[in-house]
Protein backbone atom coordinates (compact mmCIF):
# COMPACT_ATOMS: atom_id res chain seq x y z
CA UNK A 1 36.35 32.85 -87.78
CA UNK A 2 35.56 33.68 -90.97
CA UNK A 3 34.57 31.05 -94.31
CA UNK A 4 37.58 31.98 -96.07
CA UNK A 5 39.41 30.99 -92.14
CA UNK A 6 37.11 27.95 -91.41
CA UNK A 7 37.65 26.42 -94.97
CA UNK A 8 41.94 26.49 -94.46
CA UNK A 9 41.34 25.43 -91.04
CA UNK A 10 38.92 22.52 -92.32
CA UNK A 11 41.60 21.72 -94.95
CA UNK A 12 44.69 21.32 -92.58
CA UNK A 13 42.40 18.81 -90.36
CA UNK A 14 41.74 17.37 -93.00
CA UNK A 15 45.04 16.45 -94.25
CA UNK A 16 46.20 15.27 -90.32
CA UNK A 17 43.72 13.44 -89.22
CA UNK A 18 43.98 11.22 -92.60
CA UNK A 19 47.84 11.42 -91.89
CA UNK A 20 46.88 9.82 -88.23
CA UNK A 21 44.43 7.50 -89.88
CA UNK A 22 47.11 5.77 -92.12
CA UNK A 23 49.79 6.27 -89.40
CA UNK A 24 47.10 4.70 -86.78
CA UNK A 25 45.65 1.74 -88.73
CA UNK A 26 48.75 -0.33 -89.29
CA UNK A 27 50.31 0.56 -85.93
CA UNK A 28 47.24 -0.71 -84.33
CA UNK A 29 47.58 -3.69 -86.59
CA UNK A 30 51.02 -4.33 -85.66
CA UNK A 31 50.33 -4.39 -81.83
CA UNK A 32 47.76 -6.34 -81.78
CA UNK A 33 49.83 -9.40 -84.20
CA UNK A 34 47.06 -8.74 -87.05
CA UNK A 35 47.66 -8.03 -90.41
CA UNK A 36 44.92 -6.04 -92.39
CA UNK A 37 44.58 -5.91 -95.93
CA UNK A 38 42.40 -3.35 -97.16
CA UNK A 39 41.51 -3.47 -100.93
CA UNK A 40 41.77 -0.55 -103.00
CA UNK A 41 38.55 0.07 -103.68
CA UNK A 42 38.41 0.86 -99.27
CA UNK A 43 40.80 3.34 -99.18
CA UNK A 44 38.24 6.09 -99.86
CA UNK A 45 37.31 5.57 -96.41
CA UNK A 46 40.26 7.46 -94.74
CA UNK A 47 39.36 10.06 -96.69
CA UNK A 48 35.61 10.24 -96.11
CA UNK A 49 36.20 9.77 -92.08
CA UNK A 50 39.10 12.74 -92.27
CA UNK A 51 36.08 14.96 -93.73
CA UNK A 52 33.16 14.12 -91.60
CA UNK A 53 35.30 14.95 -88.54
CA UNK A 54 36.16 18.07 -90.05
CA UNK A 55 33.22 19.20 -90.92
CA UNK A 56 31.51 20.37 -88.11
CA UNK A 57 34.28 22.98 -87.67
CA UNK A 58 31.94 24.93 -89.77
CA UNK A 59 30.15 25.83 -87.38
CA UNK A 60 32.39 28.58 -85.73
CA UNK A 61 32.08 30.29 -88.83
CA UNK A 62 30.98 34.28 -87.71
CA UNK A 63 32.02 33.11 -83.90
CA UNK A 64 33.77 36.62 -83.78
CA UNK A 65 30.33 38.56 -83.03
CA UNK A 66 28.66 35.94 -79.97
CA UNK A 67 28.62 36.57 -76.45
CA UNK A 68 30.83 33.94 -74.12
CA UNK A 69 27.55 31.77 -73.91
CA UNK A 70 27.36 31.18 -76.97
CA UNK A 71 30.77 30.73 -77.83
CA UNK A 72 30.19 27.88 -75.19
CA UNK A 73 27.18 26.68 -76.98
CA UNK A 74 28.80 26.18 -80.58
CA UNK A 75 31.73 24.28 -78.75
CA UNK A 76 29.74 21.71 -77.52
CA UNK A 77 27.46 21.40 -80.57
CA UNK A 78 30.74 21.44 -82.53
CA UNK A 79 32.46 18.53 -79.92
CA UNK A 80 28.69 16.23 -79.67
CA UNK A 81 28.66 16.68 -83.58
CA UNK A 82 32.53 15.81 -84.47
CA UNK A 83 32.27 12.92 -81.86
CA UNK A 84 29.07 11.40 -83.44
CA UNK A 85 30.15 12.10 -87.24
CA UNK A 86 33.86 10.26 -86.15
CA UNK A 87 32.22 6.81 -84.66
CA UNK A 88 29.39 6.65 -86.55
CA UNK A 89 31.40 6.81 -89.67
CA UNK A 90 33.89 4.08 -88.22
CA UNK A 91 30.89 1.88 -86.86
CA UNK A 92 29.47 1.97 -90.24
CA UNK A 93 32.81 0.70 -91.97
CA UNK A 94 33.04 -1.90 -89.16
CA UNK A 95 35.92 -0.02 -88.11
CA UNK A 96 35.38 -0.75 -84.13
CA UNK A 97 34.92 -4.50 -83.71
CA UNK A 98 36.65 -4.88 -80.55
CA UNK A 99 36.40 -2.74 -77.37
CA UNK A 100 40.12 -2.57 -77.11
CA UNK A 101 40.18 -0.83 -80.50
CA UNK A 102 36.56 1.75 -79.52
CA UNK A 103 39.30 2.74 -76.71
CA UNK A 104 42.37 3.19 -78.67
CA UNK A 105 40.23 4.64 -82.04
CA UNK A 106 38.63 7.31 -78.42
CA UNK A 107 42.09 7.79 -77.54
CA UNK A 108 43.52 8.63 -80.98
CA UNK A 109 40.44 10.87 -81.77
CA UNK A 110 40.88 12.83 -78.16
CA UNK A 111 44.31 13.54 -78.84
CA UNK A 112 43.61 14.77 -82.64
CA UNK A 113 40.62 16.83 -81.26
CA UNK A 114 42.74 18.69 -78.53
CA UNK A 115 45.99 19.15 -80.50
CA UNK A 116 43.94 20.93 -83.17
CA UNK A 117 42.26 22.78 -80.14
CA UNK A 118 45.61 23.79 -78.71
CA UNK A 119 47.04 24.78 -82.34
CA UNK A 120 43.91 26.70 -83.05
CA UNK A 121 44.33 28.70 -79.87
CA UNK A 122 47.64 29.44 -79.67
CA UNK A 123 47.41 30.90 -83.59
CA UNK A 124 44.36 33.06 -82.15
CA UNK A 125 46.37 34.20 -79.07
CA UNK A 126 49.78 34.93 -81.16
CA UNK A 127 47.02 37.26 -83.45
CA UNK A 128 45.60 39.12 -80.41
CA UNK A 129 49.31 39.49 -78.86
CA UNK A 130 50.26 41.28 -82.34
CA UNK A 131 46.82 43.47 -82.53
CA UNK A 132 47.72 44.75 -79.05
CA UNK A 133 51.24 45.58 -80.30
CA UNK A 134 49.77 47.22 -82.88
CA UNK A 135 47.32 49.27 -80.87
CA UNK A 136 50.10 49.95 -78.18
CA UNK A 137 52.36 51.21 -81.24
CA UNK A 138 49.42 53.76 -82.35
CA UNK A 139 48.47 54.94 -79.04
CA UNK A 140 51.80 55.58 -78.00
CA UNK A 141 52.57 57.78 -81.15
């Protein structure tokens, strides 16, 4: 992945995991009988968290040219790094107060984390499908 590749990629996270954030917060609210006002001055937050989890995508930047243990080795820096950055920001808001919500906040960052995963992978695979097209086209000529 390249910066120009890991900064669009950041970018699009970005903008769905605040999407799931806003989407999240009030559904949560509404199942549980709550109601949650959050002053203007809060909704920065979203924001902030959507970035920190992003972040650490960064660090598949110039992936293309490591060997299958490293590959390994970024992806669990980059999963121990997003994980911490995610509930560490939320602790620090006060975010998680019950254990009901640490489990549905887990659950709701899991399924971000792996869609992205799946999205990211099935863009990579779709590229490699039309390379080998490509290369197919030129060899059989």
């Amino acid at each position: 992945m390249t910066l120009k590749e890991a900064i669009k990629f950041i970018s699009i996270l970005f903008c769905v995991i605040t999407t799931a954030q806003v989407i999240f917060i009030p559904t949560l609210a509404i199942i549980n009988g709550n109601y949650i006002l959050i002053p203007s001055r809060h909704l920065y937050r979203f924001a902030l968290v959507a970035f920190i989890s992003a972040l650490p995508t960064a660090a598949f930047v110039n992936i293309s040219r490591t060997s299958k243990k490293g590959w390994k080795i970024r992806v669990i820096i980059h999963s121990c790094l997003t994980l911490a950055s995610v509930f560490g920001a939320i602790m620090y808001y006060g975010w998680l107060i019950h254990v009901r919500g640490f489990v549905l906040t887990g659950l709701l960052f899991m399924s971000i984390y792996v869609g992205a995963w799946l999205i990211y992978n099935h863009q990579q695979r779709k590229l490699a499908d039309q390379l080998n097209e490509r290369l197919n086209e030129l060899h059989n000529e």
